[in-house]
C-alpha atoms as a PDB file:
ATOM      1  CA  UNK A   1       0.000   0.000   0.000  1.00  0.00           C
ATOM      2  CA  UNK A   2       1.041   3.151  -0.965  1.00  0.00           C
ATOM      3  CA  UNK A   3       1.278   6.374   1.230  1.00  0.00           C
ATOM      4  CA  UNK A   4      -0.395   8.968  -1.590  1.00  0.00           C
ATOM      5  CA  UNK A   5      -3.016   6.851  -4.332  1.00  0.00           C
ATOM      6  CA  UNK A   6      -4.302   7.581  -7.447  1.00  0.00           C
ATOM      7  CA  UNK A   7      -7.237  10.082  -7.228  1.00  0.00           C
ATOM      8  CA  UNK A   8      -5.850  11.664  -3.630  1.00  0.00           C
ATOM      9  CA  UNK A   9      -5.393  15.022  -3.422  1.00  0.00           C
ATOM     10  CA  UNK A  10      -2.197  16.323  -2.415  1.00  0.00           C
ATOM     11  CA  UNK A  11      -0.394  19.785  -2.358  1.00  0.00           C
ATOM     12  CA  UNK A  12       2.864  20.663  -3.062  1.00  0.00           C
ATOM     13  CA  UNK A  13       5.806  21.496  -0.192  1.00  0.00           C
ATOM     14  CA  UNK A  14       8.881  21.986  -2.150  1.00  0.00           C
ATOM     15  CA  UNK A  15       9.792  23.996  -5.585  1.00  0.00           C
ATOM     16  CA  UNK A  16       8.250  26.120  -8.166  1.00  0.00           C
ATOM     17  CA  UNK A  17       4.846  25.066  -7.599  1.00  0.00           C
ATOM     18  CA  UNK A  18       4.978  25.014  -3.817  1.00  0.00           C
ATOM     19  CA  UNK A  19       1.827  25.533  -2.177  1.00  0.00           C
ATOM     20  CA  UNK A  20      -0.302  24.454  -5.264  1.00  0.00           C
ATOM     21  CA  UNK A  21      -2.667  21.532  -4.494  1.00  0.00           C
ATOM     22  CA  UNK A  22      -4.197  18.855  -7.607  1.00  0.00           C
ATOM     23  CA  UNK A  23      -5.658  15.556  -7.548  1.00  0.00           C
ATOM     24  CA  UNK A  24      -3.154  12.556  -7.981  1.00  0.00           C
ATOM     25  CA  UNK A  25      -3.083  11.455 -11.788  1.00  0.00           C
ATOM     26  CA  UNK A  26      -0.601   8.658 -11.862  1.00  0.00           C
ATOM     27  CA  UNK A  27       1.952   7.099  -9.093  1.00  0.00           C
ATOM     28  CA  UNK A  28       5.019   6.009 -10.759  1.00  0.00           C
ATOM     29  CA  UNK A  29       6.017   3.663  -7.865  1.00  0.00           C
ATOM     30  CA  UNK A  30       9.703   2.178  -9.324  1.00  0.00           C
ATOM     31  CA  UNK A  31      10.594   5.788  -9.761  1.00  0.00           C
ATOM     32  CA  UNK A  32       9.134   7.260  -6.515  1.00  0.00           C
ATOM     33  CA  UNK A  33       7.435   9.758  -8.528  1.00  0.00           C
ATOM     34  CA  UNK A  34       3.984  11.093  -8.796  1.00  0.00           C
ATOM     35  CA  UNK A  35       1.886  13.311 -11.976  1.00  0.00           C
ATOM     36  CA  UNK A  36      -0.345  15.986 -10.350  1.00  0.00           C
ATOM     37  CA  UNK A  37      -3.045  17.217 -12.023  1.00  0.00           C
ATOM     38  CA  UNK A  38      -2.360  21.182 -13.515  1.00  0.00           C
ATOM     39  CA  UNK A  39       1.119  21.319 -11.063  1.00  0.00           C
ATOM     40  CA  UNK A  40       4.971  21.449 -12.842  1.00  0.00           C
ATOM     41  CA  UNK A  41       3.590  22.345 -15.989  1.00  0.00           C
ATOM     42  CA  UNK A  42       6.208  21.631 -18.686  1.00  0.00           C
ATOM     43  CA  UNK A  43       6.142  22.528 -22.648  1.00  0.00           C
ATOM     44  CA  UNK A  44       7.472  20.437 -24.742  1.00  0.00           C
ATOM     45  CA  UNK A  45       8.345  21.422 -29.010  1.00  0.00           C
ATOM     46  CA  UNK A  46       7.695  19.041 -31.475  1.00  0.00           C
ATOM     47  CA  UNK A  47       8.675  19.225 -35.421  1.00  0.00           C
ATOM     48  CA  UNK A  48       6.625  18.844 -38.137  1.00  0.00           C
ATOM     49  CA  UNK A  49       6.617  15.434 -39.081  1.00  0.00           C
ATOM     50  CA  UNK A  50       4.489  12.933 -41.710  1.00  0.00           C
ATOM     51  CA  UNK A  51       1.461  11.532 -40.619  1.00  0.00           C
ATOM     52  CA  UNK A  52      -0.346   8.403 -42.521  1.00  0.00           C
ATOM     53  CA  UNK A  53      -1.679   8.895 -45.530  1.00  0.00           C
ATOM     54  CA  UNK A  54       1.092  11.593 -47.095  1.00  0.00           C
ATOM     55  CA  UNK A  55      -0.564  14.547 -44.487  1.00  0.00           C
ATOM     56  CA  UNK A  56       1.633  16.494 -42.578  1.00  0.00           C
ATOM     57  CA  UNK A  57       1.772  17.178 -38.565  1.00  0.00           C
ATOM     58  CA  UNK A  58       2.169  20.624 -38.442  1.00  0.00           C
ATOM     59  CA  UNK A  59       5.216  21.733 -35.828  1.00  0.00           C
ATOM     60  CA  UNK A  60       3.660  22.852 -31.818  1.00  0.00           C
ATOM     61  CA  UNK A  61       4.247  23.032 -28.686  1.00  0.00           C
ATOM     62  CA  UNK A  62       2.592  20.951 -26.236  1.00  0.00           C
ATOM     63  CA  UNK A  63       2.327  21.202 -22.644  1.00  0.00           C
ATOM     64  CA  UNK A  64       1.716  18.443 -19.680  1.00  0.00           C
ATOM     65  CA  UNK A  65       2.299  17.731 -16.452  1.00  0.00           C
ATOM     66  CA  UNK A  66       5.977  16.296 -15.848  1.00  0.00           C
ATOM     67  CA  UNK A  67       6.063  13.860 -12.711  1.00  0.00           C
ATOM     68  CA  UNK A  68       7.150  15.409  -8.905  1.00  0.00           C
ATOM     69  CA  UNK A  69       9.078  13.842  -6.822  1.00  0.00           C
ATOM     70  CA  UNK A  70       7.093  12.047  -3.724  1.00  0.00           C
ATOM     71  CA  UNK A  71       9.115  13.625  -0.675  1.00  0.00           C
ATOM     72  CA  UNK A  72       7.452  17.010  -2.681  1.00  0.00           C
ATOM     73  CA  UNK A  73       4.142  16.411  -2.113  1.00  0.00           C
ATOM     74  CA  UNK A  74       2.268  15.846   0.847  1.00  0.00           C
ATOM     75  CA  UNK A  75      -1.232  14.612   1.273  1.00  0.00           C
ATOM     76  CA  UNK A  76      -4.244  16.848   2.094  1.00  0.00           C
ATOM     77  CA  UNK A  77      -6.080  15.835   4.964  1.00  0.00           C
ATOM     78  CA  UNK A  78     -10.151  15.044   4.087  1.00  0.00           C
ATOM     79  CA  UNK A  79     -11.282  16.355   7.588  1.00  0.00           C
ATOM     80  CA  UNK A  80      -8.836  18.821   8.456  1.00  0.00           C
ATOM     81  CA  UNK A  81      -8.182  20.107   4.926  1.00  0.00           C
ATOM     82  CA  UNK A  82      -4.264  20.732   5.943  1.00  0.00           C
ATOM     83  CA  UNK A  83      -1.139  18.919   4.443  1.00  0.00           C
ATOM     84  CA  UNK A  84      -0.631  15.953   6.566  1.00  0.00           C
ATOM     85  CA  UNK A  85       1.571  12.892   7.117  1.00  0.00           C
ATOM     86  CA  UNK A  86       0.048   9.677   6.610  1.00  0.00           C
ATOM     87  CA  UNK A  87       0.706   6.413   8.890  1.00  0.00           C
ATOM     88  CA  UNK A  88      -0.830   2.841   8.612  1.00  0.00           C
ATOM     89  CA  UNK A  89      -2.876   1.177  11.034  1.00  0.00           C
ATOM     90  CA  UNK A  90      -5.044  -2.381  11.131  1.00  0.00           C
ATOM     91  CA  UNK A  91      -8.981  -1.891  11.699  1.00  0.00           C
ATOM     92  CA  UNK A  92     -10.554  -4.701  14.026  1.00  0.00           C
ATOM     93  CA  UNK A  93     -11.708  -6.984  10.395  1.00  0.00           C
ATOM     94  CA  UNK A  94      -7.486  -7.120   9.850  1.00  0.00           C
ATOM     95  CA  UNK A  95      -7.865  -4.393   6.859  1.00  0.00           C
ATOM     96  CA  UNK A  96      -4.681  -2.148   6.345  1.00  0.00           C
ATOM     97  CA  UNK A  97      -5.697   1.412   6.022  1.00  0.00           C
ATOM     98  CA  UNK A  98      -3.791   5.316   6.009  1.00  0.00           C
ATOM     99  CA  UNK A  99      -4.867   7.359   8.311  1.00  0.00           C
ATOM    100  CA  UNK A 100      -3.819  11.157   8.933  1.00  0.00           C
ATOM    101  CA  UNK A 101      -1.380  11.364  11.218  1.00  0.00           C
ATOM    102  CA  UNK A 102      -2.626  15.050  12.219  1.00  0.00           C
ATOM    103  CA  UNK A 103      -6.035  14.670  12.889  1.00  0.00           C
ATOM    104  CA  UNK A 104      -6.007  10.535  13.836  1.00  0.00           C
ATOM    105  CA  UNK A 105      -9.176  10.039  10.551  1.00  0.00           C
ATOM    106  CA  UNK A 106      -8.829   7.111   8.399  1.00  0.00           C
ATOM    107  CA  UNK A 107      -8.413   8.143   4.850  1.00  0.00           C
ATOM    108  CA  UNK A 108     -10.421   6.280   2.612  1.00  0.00           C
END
């Protein structure tokens, strides 16, 4: 079980976008890296280049969300709505759950 999910929102502690919250788009777990939605916006230029069918791709510039590291983000608390840092605990059934570690809730 991971500390921050897919679909959690978390805000930023460290860099450029610090202090910027998003929702969770993608965890990258082998890299330890996470893609926040509308944070570390990055622009990327692309050539022209042939498409199928003898068209042409006209050159742009696209932007997307590069990945953040995990030690920069921190998750947002559902009850106290505060960056927080998450712990794991057993409920009586035997489920693993997180739970915020700053106001005790279970985060589902």
């Amino acid at each position: 079980m991971q500390r921050v999910q897919q679909g959690d929102l978390v805000e930023v502690i460290a860099g450029k976008d610090k202090g910027l919250r998003g929702e969770v788009v993608r965890v990258l777990t082998k890299k330890n890296r996470v893609i926040v939605n509308g944070v570390n916006i990055m622009k990327r230029h692309r050539k022209a280049r042939p498409a199928p069918g003898g068209q042409q791709i006209p050159a742009q510039i696209i932007e997307f969300e590069a990945p953040l590291h995990l030690s920069n983000v921190m998750l947002v608390c559902p009850v106290s709505d505060e960056p927080t840092r998450v712990g794991f605990r057993f409920t009586e059934d035997g489920r693993k759950v997180r739970y915020s570690k700053k106001s005790g809730s279970i985060i589902e």
